[in-house]
PDB file of N, CA and C in Angstrom:
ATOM      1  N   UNK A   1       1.608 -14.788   2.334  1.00  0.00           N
ATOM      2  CA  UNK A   1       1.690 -15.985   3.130  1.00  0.00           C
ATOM      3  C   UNK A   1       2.406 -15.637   4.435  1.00  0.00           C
ATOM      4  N   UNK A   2       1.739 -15.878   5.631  1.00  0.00           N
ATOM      5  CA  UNK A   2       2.286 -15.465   6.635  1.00  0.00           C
ATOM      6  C   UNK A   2       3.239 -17.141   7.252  1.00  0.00           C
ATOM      7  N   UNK A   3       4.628 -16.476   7.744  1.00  0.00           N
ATOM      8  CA  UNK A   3       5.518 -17.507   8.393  1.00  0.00           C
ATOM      9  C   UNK A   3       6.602 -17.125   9.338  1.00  0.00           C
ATOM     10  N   UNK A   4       6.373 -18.166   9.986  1.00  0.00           N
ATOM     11  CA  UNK A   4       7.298 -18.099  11.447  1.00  0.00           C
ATOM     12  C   UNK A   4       8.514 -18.624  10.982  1.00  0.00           C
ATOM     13  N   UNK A   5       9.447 -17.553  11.789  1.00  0.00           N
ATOM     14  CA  UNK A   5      10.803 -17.468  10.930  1.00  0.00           C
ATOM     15  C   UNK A   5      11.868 -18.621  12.365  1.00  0.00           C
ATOM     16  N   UNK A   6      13.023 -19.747  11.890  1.00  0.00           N
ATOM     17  CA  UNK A   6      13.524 -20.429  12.595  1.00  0.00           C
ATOM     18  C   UNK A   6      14.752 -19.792  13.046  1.00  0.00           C
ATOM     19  N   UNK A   7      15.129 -18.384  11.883  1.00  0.00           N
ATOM     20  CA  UNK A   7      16.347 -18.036  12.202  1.00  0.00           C
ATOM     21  C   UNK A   7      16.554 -16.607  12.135  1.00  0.00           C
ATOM     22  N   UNK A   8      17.510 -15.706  12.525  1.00  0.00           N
ATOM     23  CA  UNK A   8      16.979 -14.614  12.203  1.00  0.00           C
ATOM     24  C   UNK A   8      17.956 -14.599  11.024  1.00  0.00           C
ATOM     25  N   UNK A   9      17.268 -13.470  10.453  1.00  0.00           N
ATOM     26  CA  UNK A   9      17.378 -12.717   9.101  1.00  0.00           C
ATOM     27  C   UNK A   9      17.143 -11.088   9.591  1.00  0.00           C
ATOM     28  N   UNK A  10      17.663 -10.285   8.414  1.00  0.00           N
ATOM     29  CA  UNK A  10      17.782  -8.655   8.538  1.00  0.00           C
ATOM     30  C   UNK A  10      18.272  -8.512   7.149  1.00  0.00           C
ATOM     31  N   UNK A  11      17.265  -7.181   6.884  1.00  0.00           N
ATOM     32  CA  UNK A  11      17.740  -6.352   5.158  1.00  0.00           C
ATOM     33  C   UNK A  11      17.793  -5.205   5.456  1.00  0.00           C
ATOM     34  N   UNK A  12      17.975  -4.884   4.298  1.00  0.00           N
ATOM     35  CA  UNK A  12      17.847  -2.824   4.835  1.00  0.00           C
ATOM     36  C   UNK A  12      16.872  -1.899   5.510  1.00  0.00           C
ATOM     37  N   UNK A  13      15.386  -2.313   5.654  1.00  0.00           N
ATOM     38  CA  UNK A  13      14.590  -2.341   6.614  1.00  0.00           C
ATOM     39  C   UNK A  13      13.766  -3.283   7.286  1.00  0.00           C
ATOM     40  N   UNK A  14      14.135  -4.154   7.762  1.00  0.00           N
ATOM     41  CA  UNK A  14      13.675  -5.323   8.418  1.00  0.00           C
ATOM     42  C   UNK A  14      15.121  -5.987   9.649  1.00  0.00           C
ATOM     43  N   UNK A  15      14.441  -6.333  10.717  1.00  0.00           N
ATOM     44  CA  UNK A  15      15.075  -7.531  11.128  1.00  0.00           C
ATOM     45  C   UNK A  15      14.070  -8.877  11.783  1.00  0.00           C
ATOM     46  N   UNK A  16      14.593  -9.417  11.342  1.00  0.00           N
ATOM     47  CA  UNK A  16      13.819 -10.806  12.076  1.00  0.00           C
ATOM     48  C   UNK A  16      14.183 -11.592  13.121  1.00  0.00           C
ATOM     49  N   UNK A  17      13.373 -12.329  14.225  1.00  0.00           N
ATOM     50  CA  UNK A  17      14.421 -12.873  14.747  1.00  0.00           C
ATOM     51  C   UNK A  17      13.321 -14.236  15.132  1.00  0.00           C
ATOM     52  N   UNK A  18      14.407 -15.120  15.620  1.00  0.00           N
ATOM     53  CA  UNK A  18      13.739 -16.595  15.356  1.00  0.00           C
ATOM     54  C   UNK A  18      12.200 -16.426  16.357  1.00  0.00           C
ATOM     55  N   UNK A  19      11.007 -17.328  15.798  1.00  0.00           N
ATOM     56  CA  UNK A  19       9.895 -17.185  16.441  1.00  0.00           C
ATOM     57  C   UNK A  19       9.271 -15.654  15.955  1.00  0.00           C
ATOM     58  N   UNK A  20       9.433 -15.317  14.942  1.00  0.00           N
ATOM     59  CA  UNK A  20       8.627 -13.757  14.438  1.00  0.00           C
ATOM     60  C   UNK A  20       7.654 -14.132  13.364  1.00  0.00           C
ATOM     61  N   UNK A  21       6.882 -13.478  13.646  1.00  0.00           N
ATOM     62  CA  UNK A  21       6.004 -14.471  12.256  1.00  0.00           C
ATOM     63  C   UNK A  21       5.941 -13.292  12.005  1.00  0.00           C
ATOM     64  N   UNK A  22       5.751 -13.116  10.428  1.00  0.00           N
ATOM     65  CA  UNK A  22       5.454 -12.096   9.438  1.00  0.00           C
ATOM     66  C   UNK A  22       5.304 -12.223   7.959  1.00  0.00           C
ATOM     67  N   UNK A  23       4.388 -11.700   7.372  1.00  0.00           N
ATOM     68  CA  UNK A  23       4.184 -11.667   6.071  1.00  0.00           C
ATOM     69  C   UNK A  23       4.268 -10.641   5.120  1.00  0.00           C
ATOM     70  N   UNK A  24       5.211 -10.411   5.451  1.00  0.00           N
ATOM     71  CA  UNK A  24       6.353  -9.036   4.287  1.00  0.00           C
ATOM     72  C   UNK A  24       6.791  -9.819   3.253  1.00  0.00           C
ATOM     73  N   UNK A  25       7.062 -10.799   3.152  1.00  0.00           N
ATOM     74  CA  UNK A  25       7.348 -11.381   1.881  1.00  0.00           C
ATOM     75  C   UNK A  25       6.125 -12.095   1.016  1.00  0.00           C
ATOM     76  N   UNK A  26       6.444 -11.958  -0.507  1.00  0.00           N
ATOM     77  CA  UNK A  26       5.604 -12.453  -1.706  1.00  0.00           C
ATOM     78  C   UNK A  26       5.338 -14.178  -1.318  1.00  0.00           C
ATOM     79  N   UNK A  27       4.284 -14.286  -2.073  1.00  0.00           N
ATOM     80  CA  UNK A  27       4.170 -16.020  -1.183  1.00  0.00           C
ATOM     81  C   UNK A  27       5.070 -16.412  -2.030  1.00  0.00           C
ATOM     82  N   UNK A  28       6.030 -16.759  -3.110  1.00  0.00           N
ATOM     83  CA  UNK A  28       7.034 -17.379  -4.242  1.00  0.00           C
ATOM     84  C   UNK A  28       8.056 -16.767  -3.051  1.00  0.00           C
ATOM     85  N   UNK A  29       8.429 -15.768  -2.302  1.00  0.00           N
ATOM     86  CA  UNK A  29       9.842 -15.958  -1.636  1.00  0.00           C
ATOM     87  C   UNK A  29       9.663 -16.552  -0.324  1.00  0.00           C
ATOM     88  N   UNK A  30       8.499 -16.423   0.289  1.00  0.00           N
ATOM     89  CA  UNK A  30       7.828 -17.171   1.594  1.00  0.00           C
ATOM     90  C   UNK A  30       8.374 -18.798   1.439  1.00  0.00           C
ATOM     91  N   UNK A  31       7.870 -18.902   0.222  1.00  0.00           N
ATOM     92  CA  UNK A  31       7.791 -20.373  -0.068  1.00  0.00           C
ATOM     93  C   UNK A  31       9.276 -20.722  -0.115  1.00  0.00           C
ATOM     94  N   UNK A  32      10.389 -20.123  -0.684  1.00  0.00           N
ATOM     95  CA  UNK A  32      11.386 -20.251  -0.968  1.00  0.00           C
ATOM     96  C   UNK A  32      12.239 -20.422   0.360  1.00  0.00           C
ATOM     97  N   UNK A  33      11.703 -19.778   1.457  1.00  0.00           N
ATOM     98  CA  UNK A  33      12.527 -19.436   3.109  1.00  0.00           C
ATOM     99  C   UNK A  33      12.171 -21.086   3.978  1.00  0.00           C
ATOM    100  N   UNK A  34      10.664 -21.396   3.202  1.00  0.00           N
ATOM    101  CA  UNK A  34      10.474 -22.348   4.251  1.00  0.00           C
ATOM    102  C   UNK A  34      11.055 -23.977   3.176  1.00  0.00           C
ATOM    103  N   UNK A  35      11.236 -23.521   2.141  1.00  0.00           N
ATOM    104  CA  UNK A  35      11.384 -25.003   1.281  1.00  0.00           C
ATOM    105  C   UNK A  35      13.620 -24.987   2.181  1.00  0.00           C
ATOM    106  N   UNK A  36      14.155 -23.888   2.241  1.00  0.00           N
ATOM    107  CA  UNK A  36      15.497 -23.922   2.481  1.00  0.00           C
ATOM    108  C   UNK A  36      15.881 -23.910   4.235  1.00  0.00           C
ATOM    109  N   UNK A  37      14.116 -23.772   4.687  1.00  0.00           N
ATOM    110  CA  UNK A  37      14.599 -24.386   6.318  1.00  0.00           C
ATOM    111  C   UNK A  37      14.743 -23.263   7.376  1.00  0.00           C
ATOM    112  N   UNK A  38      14.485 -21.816   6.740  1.00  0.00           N
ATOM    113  CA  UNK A  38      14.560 -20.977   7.801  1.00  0.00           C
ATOM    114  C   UNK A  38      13.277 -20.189   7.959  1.00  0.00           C
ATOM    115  N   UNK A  39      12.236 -20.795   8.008  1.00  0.00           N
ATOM    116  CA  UNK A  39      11.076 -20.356   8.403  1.00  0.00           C
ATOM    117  C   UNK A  39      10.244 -21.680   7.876  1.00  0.00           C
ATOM    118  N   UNK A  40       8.685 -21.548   8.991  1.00  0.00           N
ATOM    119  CA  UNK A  40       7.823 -22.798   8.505  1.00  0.00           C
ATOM    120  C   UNK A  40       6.814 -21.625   8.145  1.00  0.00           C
ATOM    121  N   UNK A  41       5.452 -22.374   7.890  1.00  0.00           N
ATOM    122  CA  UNK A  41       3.868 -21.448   7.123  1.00  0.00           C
ATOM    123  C   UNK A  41       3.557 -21.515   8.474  1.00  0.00           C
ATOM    124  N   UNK A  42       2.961 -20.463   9.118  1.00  0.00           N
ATOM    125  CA  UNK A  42       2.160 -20.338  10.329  1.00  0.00           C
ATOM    126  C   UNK A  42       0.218 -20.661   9.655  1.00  0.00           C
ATOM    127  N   UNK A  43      -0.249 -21.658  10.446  1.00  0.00           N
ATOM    128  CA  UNK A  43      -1.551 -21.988  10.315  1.00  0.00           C
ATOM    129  C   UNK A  43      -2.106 -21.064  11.031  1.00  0.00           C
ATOM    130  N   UNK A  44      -3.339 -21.515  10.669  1.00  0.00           N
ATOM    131  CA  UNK A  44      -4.312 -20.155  11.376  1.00  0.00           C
ATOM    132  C   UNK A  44      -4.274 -20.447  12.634  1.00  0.00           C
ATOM    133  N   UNK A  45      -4.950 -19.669  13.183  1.00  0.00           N
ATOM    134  CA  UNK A  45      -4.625 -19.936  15.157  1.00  0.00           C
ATOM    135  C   UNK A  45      -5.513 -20.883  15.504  1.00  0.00           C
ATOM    136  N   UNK A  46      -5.186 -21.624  16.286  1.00  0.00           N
ATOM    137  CA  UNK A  46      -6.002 -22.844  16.595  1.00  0.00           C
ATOM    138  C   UNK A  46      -7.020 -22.762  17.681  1.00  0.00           C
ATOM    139  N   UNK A  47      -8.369 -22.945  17.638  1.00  0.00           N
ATOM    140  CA  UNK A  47      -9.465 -23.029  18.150  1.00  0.00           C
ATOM    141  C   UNK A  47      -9.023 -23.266  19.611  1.00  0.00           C
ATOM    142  N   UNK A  48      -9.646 -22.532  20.233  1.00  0.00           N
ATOM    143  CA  UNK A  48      -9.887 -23.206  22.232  1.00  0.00           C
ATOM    144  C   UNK A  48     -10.868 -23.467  22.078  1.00  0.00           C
ATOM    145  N   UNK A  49     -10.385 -25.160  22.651  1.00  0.00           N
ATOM    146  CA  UNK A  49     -11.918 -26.068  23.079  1.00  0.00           C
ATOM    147  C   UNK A  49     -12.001 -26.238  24.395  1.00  0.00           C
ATOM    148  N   UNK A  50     -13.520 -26.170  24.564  1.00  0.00           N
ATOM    149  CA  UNK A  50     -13.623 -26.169  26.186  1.00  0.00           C
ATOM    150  C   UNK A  50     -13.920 -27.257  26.615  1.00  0.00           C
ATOM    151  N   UNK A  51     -12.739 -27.394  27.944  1.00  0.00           N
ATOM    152  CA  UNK A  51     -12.919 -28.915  28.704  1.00  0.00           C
ATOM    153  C   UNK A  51     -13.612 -28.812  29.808  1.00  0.00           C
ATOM    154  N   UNK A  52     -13.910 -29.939  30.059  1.00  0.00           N
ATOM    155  CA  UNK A  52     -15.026 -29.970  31.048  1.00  0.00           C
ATOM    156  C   UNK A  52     -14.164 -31.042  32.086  1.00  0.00           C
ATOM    157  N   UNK A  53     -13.720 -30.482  33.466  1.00  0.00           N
ATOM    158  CA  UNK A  53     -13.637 -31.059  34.296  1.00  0.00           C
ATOM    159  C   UNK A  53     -14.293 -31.559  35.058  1.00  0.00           C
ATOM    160  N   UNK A  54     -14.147 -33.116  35.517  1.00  0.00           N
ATOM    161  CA  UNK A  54     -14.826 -33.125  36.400  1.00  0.00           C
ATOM    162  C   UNK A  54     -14.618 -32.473  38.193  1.00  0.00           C
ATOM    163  N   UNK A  55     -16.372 -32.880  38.708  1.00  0.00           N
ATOM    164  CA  UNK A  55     -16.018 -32.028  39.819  1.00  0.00           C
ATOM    165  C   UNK A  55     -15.208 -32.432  40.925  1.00  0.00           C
ATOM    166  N   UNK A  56     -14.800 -31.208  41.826  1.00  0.00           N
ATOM    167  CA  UNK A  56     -14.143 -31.847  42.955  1.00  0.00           C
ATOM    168  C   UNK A  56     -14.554 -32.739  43.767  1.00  0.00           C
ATOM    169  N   UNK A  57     -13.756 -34.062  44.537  1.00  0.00           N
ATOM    170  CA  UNK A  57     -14.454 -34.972  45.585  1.00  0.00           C
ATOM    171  C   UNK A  57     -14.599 -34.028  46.356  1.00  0.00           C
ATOM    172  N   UNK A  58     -15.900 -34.271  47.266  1.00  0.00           N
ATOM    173  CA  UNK A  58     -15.817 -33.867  48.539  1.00  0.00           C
ATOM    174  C   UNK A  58     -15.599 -35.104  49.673  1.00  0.00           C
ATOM    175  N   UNK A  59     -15.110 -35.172  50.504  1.00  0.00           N
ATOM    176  CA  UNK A  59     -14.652 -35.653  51.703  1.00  0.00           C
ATOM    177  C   UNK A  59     -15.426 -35.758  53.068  1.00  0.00           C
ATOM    178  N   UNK A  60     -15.837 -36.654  53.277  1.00  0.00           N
ATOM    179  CA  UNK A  60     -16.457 -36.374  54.919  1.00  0.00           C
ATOM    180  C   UNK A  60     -17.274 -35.680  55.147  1.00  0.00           C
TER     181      UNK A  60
END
């Protein structure tokens, strides 16, 4: 389970720091970081939709 971490954290090979998303952890301890508030679940990346501007006035 991949998640964006709110705080940092560091173990014996890792450091984290707030805004890191990573999925080094089992989803049962993932789950455990975001149920106690220091990391949320990162969703999948969100679609670009294309806008359609309208066109420029022209003038005179």
């Amino acid at each position: 389970m991949k998640i964006r971490m709110l705080t940092s954290m560091a173990g014996a090979d890792f450091a984290l720091a707030p805004n890191d998303e990573t999925d080094r952890f089992p989803a049962k301890e993932a789950k455990r970081l975001i149920e106690a508030g220091y990391a949320v679940p990162v969703d999948k990346k969100p679609v670009d939709k294309a806008v359609r501007r309208p066109p420029a006035e022209k003038r005179g």
